[in-house]
N, C-alpha and C. Protein backbone atom coordinates (compact mmCIF):
# COMPACT_ATOMS: atom_id res chain seq x y z
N UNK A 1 -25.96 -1.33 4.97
CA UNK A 1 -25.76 -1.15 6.40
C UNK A 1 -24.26 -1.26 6.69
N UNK A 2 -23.64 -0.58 7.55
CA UNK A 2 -22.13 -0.51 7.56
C UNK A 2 -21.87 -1.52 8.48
N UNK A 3 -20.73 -2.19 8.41
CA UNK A 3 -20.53 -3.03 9.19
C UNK A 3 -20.64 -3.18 10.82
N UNK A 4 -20.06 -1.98 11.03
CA UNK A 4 -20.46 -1.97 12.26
C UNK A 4 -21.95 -1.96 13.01
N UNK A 5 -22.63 -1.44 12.71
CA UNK A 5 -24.03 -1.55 12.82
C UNK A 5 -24.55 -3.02 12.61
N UNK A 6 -24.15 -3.70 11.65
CA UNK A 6 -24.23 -5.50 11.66
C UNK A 6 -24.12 -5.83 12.27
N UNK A 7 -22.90 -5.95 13.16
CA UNK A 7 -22.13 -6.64 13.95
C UNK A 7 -22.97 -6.13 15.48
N UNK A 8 -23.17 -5.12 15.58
CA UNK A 8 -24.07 -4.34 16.81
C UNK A 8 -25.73 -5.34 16.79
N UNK A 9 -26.04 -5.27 15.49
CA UNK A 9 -27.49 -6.10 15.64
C UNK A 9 -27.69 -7.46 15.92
N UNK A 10 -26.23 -7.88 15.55
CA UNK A 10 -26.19 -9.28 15.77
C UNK A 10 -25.35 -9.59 17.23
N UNK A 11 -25.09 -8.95 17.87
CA UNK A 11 -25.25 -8.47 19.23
C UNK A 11 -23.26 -8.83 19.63
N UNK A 12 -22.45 -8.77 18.12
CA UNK A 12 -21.07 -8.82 18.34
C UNK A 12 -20.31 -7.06 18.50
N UNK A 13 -19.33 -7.40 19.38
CA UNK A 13 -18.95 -6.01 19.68
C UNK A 13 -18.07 -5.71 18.32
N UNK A 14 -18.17 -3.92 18.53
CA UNK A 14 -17.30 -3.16 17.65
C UNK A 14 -17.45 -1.68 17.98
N UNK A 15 -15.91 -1.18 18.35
CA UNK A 15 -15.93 0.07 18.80
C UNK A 15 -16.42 0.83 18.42
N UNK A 16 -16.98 1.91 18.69
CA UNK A 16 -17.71 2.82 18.15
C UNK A 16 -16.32 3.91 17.67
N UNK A 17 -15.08 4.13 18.32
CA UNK A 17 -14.14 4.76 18.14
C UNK A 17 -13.08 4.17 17.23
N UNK A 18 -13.46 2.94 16.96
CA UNK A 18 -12.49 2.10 16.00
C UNK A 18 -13.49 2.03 14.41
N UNK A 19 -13.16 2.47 13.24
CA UNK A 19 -14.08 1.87 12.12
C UNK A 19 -13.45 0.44 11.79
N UNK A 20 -14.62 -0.07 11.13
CA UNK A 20 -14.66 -1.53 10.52
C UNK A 20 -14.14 -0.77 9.35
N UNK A 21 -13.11 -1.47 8.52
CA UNK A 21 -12.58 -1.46 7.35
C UNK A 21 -12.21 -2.71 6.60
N UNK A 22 -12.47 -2.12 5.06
CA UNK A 22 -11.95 -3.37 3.96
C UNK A 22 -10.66 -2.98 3.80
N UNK A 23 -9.89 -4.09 3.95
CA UNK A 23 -8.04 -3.74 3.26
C UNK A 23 -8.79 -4.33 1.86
N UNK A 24 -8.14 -3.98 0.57
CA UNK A 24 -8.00 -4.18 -0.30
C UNK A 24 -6.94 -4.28 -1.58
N UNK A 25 -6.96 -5.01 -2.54
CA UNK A 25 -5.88 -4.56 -3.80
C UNK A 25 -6.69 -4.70 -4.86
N UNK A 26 -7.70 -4.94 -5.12
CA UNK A 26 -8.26 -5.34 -6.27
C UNK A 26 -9.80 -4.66 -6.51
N UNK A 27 -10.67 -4.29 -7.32
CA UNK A 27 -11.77 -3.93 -7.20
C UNK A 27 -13.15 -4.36 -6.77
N UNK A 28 -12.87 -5.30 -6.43
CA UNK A 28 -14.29 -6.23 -5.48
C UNK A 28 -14.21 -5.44 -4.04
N UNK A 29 -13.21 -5.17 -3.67
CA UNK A 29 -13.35 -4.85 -2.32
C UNK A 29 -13.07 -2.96 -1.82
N UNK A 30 -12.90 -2.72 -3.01
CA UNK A 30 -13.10 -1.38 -3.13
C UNK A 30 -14.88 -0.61 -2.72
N UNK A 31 -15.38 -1.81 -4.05
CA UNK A 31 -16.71 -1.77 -3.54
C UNK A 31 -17.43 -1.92 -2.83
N UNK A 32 -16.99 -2.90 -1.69
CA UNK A 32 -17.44 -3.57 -0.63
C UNK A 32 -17.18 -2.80 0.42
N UNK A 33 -16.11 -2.25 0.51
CA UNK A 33 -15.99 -1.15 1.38
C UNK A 33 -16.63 -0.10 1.46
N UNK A 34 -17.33 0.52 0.14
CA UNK A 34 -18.11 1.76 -0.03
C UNK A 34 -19.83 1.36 0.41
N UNK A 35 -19.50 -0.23 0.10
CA UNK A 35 -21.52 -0.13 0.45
C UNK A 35 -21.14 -0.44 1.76
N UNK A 36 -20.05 -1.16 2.80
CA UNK A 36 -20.94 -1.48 3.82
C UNK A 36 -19.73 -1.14 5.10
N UNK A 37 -18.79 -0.58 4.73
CA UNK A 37 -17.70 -0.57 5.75
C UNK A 37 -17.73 0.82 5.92
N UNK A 38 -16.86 1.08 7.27
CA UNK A 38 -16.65 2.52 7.63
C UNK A 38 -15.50 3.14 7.10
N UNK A 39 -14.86 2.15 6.34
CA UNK A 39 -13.73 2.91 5.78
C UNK A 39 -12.83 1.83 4.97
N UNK A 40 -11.76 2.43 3.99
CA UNK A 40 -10.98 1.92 3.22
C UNK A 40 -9.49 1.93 3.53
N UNK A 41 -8.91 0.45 3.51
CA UNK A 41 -7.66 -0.02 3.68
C UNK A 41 -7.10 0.26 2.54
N UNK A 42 -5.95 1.41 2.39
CA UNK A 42 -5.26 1.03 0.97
C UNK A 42 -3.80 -0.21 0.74
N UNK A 43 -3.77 -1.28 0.22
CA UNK A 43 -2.69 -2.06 0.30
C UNK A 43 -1.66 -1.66 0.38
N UNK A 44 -0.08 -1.90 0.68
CA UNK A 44 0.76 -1.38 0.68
C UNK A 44 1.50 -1.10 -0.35
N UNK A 45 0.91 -1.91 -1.52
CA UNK A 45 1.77 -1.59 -2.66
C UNK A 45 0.89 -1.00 -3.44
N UNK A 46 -0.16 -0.43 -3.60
CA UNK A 46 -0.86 0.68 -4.36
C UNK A 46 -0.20 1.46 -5.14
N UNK A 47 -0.09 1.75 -5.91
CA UNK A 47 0.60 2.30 -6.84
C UNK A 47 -0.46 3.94 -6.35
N UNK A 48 0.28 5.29 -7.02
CA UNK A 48 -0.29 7.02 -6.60
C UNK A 48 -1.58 6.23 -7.76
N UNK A 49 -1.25 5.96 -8.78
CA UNK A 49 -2.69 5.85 -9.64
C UNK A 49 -3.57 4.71 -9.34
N UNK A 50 -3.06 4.04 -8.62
CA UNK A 50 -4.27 2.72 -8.17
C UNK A 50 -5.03 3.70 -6.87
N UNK A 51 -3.89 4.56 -6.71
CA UNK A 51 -4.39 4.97 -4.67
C UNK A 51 -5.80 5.98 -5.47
N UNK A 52 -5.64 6.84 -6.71
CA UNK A 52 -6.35 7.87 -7.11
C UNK A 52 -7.59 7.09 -7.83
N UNK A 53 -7.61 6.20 -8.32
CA UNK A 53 -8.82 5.27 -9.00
C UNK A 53 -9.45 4.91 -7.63
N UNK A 54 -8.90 4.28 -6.97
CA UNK A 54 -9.60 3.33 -5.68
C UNK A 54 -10.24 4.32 -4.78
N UNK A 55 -10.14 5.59 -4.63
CA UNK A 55 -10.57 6.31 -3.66
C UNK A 55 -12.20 7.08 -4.53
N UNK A 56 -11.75 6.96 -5.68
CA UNK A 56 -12.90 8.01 -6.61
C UNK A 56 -13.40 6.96 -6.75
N UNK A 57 -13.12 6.00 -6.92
CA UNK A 57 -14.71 4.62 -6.73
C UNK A 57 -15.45 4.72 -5.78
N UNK A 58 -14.55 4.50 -4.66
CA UNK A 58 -15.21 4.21 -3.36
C UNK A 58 -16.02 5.55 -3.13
N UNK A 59 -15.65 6.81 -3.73
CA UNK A 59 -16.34 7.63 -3.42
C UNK A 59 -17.79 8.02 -4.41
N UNK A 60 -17.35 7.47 -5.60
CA UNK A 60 -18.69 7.06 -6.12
C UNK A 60 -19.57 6.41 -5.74
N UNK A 61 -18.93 4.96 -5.34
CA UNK A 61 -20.03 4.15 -5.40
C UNK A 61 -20.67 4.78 -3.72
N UNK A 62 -20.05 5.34 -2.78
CA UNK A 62 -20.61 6.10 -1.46
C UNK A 62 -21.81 6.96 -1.52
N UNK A 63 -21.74 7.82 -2.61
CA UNK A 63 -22.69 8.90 -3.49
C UNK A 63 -23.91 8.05 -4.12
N UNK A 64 -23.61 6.95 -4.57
CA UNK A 64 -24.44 5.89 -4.60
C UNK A 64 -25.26 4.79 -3.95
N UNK A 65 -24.61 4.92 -2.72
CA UNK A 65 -25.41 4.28 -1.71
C UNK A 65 -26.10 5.34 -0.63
N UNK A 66 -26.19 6.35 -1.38
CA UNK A 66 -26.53 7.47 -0.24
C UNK A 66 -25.37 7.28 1.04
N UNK A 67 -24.54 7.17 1.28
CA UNK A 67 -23.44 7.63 1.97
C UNK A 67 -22.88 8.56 1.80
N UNK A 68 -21.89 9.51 2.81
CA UNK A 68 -21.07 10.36 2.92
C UNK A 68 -19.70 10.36 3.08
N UNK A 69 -18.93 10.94 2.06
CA UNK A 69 -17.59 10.94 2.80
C UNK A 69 -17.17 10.96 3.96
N UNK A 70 -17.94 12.04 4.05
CA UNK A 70 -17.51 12.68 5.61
C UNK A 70 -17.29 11.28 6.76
N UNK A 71 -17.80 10.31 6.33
CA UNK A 71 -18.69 9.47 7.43
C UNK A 71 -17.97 7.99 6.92
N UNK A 72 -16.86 8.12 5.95
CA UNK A 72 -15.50 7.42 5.14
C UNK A 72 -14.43 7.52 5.59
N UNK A 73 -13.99 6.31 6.17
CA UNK A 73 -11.85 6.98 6.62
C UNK A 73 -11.03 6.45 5.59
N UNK A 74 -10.54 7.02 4.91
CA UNK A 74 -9.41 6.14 4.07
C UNK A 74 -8.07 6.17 4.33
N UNK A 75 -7.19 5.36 4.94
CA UNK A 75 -6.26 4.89 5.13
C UNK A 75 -5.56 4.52 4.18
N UNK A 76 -4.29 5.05 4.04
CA UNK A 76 -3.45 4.80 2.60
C UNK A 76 -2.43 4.13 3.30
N UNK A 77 -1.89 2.88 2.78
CA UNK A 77 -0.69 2.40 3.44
C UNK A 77 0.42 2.39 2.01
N UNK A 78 1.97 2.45 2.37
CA UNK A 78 2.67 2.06 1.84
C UNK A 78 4.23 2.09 2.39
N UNK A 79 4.92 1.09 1.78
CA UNK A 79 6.41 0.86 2.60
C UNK A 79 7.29 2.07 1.81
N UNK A 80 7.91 2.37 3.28
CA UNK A 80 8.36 3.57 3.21
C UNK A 80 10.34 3.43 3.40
N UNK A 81 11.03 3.48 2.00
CA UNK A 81 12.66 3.29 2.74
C UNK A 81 12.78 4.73 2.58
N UNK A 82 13.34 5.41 3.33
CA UNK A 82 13.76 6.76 3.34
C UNK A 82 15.35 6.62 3.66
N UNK A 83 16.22 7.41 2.99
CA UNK A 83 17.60 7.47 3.02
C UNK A 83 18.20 8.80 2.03
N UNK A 84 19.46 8.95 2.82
CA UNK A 84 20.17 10.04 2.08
C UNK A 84 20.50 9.47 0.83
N UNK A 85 20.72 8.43 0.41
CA UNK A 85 21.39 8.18 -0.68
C UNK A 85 19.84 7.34 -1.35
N UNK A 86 19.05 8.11 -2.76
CA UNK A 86 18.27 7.18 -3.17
C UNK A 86 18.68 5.62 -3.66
N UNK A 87 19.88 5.54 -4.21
CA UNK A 87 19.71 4.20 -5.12
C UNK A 87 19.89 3.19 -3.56
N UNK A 88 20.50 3.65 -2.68
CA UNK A 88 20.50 1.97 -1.35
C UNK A 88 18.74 2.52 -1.08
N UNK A 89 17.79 3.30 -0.98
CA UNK A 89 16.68 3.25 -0.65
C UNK A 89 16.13 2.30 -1.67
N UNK A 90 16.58 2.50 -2.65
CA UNK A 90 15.46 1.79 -3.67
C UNK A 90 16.13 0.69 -3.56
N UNK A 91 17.31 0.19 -3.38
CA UNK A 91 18.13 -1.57 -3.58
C UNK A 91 17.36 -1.71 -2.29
N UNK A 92 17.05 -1.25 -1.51
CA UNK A 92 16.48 -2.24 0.17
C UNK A 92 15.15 -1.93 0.21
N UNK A 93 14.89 -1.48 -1.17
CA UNK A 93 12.95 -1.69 -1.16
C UNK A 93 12.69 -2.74 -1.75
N UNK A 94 13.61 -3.16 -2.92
CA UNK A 94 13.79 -3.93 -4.16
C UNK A 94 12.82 -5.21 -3.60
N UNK A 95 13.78 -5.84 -2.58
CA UNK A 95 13.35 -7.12 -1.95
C UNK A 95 11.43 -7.20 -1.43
N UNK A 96 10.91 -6.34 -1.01
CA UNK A 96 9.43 -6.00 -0.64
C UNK A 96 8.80 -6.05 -1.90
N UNK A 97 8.75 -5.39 -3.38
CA UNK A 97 8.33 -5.21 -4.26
C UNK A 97 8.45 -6.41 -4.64
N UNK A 98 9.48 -6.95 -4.70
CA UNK A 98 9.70 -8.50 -5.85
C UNK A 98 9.14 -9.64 -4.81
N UNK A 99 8.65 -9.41 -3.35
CA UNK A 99 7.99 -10.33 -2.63
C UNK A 99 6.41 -10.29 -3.10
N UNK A 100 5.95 -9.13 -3.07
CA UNK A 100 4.31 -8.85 -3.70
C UNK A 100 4.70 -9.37 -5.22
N UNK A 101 5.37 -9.30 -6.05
CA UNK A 101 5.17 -9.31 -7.43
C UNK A 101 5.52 -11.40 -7.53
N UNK A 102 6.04 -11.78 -6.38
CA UNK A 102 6.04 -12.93 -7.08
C UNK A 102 4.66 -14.18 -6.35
N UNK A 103 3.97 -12.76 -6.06
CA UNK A 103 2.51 -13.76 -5.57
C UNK A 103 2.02 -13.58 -6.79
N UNK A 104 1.31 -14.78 -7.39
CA UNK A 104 0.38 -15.10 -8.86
C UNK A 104 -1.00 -14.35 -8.76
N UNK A 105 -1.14 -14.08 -7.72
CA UNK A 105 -2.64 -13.74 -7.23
C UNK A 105 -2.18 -11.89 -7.77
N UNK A 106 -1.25 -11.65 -7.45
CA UNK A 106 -1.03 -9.70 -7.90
C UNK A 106 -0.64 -9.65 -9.24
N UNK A 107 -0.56 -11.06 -10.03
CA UNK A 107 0.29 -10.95 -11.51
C UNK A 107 -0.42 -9.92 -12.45
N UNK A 108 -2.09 -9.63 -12.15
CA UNK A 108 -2.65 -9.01 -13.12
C UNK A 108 -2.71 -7.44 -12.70
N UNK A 109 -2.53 -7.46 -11.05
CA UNK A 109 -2.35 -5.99 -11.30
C UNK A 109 -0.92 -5.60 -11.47
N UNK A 110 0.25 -6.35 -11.30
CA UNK A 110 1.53 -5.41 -11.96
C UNK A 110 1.40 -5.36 -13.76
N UNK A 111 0.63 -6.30 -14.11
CA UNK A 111 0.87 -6.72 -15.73
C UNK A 111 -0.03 -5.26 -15.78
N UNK A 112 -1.28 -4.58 -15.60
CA UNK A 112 -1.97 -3.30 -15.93
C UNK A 112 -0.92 -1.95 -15.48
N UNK A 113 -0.12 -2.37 -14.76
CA UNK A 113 1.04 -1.75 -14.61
C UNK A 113 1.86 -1.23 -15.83
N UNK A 114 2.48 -2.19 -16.18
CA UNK A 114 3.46 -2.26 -17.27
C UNK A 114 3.99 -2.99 -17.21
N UNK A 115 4.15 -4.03 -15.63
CA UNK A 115 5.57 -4.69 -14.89
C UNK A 115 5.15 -6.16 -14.88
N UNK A 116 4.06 -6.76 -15.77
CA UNK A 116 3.67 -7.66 -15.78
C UNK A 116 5.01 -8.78 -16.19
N UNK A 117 5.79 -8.63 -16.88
CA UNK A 117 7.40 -9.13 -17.57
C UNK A 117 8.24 -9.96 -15.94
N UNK A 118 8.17 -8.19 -15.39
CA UNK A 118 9.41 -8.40 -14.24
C UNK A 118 8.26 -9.32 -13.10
N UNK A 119 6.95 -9.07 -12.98
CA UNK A 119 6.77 -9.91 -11.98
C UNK A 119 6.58 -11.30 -11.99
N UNK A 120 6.34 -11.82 -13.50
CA UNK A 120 6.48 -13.32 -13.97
C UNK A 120 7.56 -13.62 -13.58
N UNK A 121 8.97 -12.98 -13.58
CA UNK A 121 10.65 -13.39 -13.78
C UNK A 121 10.68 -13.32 -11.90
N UNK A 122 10.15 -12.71 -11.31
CA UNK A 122 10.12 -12.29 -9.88
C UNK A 122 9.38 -13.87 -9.59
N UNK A 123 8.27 -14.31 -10.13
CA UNK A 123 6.98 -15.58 -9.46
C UNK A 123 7.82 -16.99 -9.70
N UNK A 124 8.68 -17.05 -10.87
CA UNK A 124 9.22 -17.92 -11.07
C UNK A 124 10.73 -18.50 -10.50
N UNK A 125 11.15 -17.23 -10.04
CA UNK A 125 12.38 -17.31 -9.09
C UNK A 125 11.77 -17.91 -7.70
N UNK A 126 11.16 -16.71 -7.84
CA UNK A 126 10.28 -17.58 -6.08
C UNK A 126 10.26 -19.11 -6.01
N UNK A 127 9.63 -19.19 -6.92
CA UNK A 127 9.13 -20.67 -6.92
C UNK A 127 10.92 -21.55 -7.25
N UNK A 128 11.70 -21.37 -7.28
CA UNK A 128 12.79 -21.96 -7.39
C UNK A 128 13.74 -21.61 -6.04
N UNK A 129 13.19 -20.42 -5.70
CA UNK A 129 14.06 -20.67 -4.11
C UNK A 129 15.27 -19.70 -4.32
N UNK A 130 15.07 -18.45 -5.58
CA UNK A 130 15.94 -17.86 -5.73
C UNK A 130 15.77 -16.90 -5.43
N UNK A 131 16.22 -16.13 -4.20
CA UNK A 131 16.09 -14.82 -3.56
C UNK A 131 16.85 -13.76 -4.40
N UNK A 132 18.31 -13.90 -5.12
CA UNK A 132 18.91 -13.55 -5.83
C UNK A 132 18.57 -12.89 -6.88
N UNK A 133 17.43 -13.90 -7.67
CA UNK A 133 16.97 -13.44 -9.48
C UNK A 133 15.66 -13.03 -9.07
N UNK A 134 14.88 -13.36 -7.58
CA UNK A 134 13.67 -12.50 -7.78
C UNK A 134 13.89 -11.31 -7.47
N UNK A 135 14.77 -10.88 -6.76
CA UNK A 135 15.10 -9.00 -6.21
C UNK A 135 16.07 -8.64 -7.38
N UNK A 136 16.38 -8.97 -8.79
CA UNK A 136 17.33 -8.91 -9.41
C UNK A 136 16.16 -8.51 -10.89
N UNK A 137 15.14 -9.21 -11.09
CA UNK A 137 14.14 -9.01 -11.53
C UNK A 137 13.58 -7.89 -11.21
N UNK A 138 13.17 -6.98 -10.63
CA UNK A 138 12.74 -5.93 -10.27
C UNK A 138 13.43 -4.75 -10.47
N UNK A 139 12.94 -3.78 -11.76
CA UNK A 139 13.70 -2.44 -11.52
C UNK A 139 13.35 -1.48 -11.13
N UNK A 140 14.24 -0.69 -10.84
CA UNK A 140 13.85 0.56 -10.24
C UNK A 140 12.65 1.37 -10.44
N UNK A 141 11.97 1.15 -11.32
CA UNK A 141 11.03 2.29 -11.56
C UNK A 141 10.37 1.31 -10.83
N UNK A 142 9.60 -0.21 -11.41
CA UNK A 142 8.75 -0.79 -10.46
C UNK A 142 8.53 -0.26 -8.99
N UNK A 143 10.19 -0.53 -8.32
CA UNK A 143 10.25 -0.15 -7.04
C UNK A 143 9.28 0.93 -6.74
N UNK A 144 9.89 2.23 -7.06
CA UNK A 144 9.32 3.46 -7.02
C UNK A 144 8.21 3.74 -7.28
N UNK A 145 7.42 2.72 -8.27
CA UNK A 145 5.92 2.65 -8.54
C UNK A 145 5.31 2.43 -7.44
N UNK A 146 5.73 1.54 -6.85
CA UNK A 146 4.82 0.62 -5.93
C UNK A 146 5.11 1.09 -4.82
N UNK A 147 6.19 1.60 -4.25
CA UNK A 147 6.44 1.96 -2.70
C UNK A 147 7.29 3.20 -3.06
N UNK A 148 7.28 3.99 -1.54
CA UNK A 148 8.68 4.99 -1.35
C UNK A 148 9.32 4.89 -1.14
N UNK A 149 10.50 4.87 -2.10
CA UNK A 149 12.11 4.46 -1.93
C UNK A 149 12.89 5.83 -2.30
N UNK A 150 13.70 6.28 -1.55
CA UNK A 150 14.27 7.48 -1.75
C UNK A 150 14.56 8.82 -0.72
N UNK A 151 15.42 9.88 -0.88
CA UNK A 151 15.84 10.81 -0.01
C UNK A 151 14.09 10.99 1.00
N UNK A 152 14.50 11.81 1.85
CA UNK A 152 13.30 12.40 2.57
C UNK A 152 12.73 13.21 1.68
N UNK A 153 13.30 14.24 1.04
CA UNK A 153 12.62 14.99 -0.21
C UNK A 153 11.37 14.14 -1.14
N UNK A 154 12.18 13.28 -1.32
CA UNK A 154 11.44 12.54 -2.06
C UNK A 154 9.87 11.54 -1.67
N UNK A 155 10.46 11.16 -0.36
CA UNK A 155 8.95 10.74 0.47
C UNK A 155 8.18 11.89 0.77
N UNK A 156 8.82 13.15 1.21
CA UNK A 156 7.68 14.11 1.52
C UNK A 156 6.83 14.31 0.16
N UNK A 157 7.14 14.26 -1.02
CA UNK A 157 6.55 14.75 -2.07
C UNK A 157 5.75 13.66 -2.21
N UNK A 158 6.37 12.29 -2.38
CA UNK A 158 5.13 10.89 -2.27
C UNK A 158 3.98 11.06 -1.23
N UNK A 159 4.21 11.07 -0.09
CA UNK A 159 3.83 11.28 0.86
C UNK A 159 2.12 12.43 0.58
N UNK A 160 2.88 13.80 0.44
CA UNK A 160 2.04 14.84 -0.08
C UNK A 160 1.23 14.29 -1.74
N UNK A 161 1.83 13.53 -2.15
CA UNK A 161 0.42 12.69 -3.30
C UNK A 161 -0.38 12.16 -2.51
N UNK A 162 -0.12 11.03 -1.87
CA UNK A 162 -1.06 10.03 -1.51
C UNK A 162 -2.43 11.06 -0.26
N UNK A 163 -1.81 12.01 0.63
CA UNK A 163 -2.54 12.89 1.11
C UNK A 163 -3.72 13.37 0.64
N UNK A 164 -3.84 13.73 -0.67
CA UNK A 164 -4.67 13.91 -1.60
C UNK A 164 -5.94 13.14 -1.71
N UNK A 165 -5.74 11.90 -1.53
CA UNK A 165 -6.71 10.93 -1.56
C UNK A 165 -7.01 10.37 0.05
N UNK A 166 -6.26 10.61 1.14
CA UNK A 166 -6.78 9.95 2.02
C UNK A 166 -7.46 10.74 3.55
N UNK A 167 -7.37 10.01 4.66
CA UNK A 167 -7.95 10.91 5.73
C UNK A 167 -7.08 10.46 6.64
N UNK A 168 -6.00 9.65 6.43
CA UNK A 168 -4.35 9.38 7.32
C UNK A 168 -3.76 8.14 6.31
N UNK A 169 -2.80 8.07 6.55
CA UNK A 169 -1.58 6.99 6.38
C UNK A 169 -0.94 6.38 6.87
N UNK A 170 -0.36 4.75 6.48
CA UNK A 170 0.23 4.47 7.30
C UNK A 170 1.28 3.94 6.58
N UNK A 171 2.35 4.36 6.97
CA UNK A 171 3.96 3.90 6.37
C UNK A 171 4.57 2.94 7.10
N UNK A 172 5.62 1.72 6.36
CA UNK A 172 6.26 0.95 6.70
C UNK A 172 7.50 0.37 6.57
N UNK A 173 8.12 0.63 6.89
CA UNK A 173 9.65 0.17 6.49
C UNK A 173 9.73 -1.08 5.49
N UNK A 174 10.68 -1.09 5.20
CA UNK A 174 10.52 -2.22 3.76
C UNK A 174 10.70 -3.68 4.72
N UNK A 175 9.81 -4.90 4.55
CA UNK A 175 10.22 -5.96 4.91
C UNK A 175 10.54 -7.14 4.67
N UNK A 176 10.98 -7.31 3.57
CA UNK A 176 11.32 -8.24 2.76
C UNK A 176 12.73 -8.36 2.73
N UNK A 177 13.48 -9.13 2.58
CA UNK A 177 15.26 -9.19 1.67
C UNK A 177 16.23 -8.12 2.20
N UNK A 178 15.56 -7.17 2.91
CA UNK A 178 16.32 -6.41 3.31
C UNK A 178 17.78 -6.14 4.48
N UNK A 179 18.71 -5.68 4.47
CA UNK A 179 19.38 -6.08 5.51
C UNK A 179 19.33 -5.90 6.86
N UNK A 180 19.20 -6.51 7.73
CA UNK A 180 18.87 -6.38 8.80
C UNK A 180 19.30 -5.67 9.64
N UNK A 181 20.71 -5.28 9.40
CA UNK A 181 21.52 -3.73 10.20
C UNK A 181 21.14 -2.30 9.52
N UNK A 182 20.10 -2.95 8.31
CA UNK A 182 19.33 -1.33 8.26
C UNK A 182 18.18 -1.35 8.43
N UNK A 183 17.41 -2.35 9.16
CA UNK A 183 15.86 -2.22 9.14
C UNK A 183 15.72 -0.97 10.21
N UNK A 184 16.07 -1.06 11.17
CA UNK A 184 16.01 0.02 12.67
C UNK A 184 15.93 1.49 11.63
N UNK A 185 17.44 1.89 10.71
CA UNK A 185 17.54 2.97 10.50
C UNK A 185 15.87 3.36 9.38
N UNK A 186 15.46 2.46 8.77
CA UNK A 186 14.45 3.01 8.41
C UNK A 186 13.22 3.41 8.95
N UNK A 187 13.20 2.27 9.69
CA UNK A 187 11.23 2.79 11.20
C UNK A 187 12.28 3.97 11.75
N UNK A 188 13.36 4.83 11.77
CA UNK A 188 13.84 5.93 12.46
C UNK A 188 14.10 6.95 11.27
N UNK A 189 13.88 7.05 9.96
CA UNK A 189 13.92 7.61 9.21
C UNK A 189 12.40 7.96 8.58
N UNK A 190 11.23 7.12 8.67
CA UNK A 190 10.24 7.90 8.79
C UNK A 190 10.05 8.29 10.00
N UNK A 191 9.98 8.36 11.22
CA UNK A 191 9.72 8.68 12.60
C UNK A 191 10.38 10.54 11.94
N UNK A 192 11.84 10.62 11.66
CA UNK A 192 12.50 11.64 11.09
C UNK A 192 12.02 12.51 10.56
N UNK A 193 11.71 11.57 9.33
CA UNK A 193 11.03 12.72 8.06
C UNK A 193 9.48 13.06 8.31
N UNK A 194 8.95 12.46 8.84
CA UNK A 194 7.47 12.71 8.94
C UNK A 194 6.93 13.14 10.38
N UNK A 195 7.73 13.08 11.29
CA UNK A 195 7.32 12.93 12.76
C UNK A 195 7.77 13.96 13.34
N UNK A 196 8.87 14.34 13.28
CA UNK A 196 9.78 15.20 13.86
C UNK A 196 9.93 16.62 13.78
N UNK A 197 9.35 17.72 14.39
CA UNK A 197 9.31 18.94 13.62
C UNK A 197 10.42 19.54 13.72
């Protein structure tokens, strides 16, 4: 029974124009979303191949509960630095990535990654209070794994992956470590690249 319909029998409100959704990062709630929610939260740091596994589950296990896509929203989220110059996109994503990687609770999905190394060196800085060696820990490819860091070219093409798998998106400026006389230019650089015809 989808959530909403629960929540209706048990006589708590829920929009009929709003779906009930699971946010998720991990595969318990992938599933949980397919038997009983109206739709799927993708985390913000989803990696294109976590976003392409997590959606063909949920759409399995949907086919399996006698559900319909059609009748599925999937929401893809991920932080979005957009800039003319890639390497300051990816140095002012750096700080967001090495904030998720130094929670213990995500250690096993960067380690199926490859990045299991950098996010131990990222969990252990944390835990010492070193903002320095945990965004210093993190390289570039991680970055780029996990979020969009890079020209507008380059988000439109991210962007046009994750499309593939979803039924909208939602992008976010990087919020972690970043400097604060460029947070504005980024919520105005997707508004730019994605908004603006």
């Amino acid at each position: 029974m989808p959530i909403s319909a629960a929540l209706t029998r048990a006589g708590l409100p829920c929009a009929n124009q709003s779906p009930c959704g699971c946010p998720h990062l991990f595969q318990n709630t992938v599933d949980l979303a397919a038997k009983i929610a109206e739709g799927l939260l993708g985390h913000p740091v989803w990696s294109l191949a976590t976003m392409a596994q997590s959606v063909a589950r949920a759409d399995e296990l949907l086919t399996a509960n006698g559900r319909q896509r059609k009748d599925f929203h999937v929401n893809l989220w991920n932080y979005a630095a957009v800039a003319s110059d890639r390497q300051t996109a990816i140095d002012d994503m750096r700080g967001t990535v090495a904030f998720y990687a130094s929670i213990r609770q995500y250690e096993k999905y960067f380690d199926a990654h490859g990045f299991g190394a950098a996010a131990r060196a990222a969990s252990e800085a944390a835990a010492r209070h070193d903002t320095a060696a945990m965004t210093k820990a993190i390289p570039d490819e991680m970055v780029t794994t996990f979020a969009i860091a890079g020209t507008p070219d380059d988000a439109l093409e991210r962007v046009g992956q994750m499309a593939r798998h979803a039924d909208s998106l939602t992008l976010s400026p990087p919020q972690y470590f970043v400097p604060a006389n460029r947070l504005a230019g980024y919520r105005t650089a997707i508004v730019d690249t994605f908004y603006k015809a």
